[in-house]
Structure formats: C-alpha cells, structure tokens
N, C-alpha and C. Protein backbone atom coordinates (compact mmCIF):
# COMPACT_ATOMS: atom_id res chain seq x y z
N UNK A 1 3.11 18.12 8.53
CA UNK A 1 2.04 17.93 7.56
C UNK A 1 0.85 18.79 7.99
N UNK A 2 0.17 19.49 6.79
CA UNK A 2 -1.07 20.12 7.15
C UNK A 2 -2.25 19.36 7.74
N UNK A 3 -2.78 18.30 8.65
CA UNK A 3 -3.77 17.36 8.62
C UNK A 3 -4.75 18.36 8.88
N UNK A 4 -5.06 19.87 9.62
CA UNK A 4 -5.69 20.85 9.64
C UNK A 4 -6.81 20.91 8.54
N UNK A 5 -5.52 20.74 7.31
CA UNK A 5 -6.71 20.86 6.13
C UNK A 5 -7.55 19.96 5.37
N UNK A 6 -7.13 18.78 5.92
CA UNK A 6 -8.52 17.81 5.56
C UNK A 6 -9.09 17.39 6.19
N UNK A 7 -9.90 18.37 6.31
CA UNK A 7 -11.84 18.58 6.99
C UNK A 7 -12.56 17.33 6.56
N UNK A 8 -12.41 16.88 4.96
CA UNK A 8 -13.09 15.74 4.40
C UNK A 8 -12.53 14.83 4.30
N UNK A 9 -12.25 14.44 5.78
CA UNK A 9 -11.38 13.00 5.79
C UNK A 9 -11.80 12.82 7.07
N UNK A 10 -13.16 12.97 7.36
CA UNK A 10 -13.75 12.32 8.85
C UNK A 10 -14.07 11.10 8.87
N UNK A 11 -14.45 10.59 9.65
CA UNK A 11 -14.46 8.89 10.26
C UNK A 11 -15.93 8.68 9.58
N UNK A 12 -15.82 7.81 8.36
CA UNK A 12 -17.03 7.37 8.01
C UNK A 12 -17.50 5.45 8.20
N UNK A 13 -18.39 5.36 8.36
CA UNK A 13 -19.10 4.37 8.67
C UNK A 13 -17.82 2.83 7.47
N UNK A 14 -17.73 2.40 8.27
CA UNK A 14 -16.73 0.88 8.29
C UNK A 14 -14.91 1.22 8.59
N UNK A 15 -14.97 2.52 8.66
CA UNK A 15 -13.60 2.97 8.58
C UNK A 15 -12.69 3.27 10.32
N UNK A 16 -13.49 2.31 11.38
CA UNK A 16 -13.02 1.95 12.64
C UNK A 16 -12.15 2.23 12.82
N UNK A 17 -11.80 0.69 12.18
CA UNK A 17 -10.25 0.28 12.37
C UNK A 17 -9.04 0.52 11.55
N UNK A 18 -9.31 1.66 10.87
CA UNK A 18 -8.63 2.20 9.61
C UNK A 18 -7.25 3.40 10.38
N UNK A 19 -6.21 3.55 10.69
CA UNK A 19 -5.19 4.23 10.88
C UNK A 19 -4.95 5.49 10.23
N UNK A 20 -5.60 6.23 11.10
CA UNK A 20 -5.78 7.87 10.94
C UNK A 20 -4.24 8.55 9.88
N UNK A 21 -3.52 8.50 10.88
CA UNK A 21 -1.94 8.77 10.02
C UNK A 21 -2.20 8.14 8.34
N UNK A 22 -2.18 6.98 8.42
CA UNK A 22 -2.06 6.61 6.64
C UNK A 22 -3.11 7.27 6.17
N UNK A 23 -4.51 7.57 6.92
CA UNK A 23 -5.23 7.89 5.38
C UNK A 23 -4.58 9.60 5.28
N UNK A 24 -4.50 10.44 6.41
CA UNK A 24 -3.50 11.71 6.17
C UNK A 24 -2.65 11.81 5.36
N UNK A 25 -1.60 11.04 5.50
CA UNK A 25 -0.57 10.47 4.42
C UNK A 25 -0.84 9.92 2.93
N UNK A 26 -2.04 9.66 3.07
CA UNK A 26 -2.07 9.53 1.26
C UNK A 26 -3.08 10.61 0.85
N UNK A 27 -4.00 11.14 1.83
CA UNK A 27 -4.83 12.12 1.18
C UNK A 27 -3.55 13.31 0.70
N UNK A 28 -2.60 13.40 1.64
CA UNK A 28 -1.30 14.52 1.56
C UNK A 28 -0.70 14.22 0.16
N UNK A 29 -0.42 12.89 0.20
CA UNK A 29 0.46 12.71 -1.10
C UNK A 29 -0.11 12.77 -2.35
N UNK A 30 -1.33 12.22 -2.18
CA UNK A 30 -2.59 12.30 -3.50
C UNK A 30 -3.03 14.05 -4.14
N UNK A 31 -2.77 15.22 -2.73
CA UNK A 31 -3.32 16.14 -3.40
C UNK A 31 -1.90 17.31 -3.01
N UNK A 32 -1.24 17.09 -2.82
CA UNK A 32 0.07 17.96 -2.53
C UNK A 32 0.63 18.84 -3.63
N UNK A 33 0.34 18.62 -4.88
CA UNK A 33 0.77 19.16 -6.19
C UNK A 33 -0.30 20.06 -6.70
N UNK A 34 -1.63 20.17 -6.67
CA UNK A 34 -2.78 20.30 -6.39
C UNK A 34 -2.68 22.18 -6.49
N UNK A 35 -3.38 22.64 -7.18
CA UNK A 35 -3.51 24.21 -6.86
C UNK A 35 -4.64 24.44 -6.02
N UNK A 36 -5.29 23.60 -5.51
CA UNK A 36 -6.53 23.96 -4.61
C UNK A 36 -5.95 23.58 -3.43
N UNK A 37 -5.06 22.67 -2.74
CA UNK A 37 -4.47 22.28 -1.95
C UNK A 37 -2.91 23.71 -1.84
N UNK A 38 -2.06 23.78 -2.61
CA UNK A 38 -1.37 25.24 -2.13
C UNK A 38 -1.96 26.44 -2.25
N UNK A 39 -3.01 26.49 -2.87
CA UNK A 39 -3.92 27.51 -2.23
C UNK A 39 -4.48 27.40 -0.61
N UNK A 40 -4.75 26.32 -0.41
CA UNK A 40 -4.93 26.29 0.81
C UNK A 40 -3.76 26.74 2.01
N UNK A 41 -2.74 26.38 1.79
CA UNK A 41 -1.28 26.45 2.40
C UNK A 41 -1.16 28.09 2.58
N UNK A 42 -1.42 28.01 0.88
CA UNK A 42 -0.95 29.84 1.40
C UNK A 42 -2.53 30.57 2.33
N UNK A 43 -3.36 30.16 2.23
CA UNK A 43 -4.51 30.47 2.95
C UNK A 43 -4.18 30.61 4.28
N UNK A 44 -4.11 29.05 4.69
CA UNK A 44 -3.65 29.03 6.19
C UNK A 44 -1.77 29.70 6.41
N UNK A 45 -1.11 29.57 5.49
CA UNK A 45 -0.16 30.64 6.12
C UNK A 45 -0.35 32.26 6.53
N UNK A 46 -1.41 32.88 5.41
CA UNK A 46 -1.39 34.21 5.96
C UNK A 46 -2.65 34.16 7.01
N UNK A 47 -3.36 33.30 7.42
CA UNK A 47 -3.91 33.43 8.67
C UNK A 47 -2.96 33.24 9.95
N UNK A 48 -2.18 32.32 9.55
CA UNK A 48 -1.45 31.95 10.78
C UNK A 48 -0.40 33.33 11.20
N UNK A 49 -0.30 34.14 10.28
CA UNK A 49 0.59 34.92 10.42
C UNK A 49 -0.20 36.42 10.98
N UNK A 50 -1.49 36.34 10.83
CA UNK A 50 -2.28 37.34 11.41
C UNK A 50 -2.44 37.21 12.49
N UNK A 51 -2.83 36.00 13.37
CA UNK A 51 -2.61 35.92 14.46
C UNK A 51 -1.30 35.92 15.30
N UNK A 52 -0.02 35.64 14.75
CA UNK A 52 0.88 35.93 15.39
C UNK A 52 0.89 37.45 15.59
N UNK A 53 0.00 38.14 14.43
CA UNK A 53 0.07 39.83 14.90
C UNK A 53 -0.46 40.35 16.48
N UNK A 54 -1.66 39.73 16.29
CA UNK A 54 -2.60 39.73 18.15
C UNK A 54 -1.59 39.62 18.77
C-alpha cells in the first residue's frame, strides 16, 4: 500500500487511540479509484524510478 501518500492523515487531536493501519486502509479504499490519487501513483512511480537511475 502507498501510506507515503497520505500526508493528510496525521494524528489529530482525540485520535490517540485510533489504529494507524485502519485509518490507511480506508483512506486507501475510499480514494483508490480516484484520478488525483493514480495520479499520484504514477507521480511517485516515475520518481521512484529516477532515483533508481543515481
């Protein structure tokens, strides 16, 4: 799973005791179809692939 890409899924005030994995897991499933979300994918794929150039 990309968790990389949700930046806006930081620890906000009452959310302690809240289980990191599930909210990943539904922010994933909630925006996975998403053209701003596989835009992102392909974003971070051709970065990831520039650095394998270095």
């Amino acid at each position: 799973m990309a968790d990389h890409l949700f930046v806006f899924a930081n620890n906000k005030a009452g959310m302690d005791g809240v289980d990191r994995s599930k909210v990943n897991e539904t922010i994933y499933e909630l925006s996975k179809d998403s053209a701003f979300f596989k835009n992102s994918l392909e974003k971070d794929a051709k970065t990831d692939a520039r650095i394998a150039e270095l």
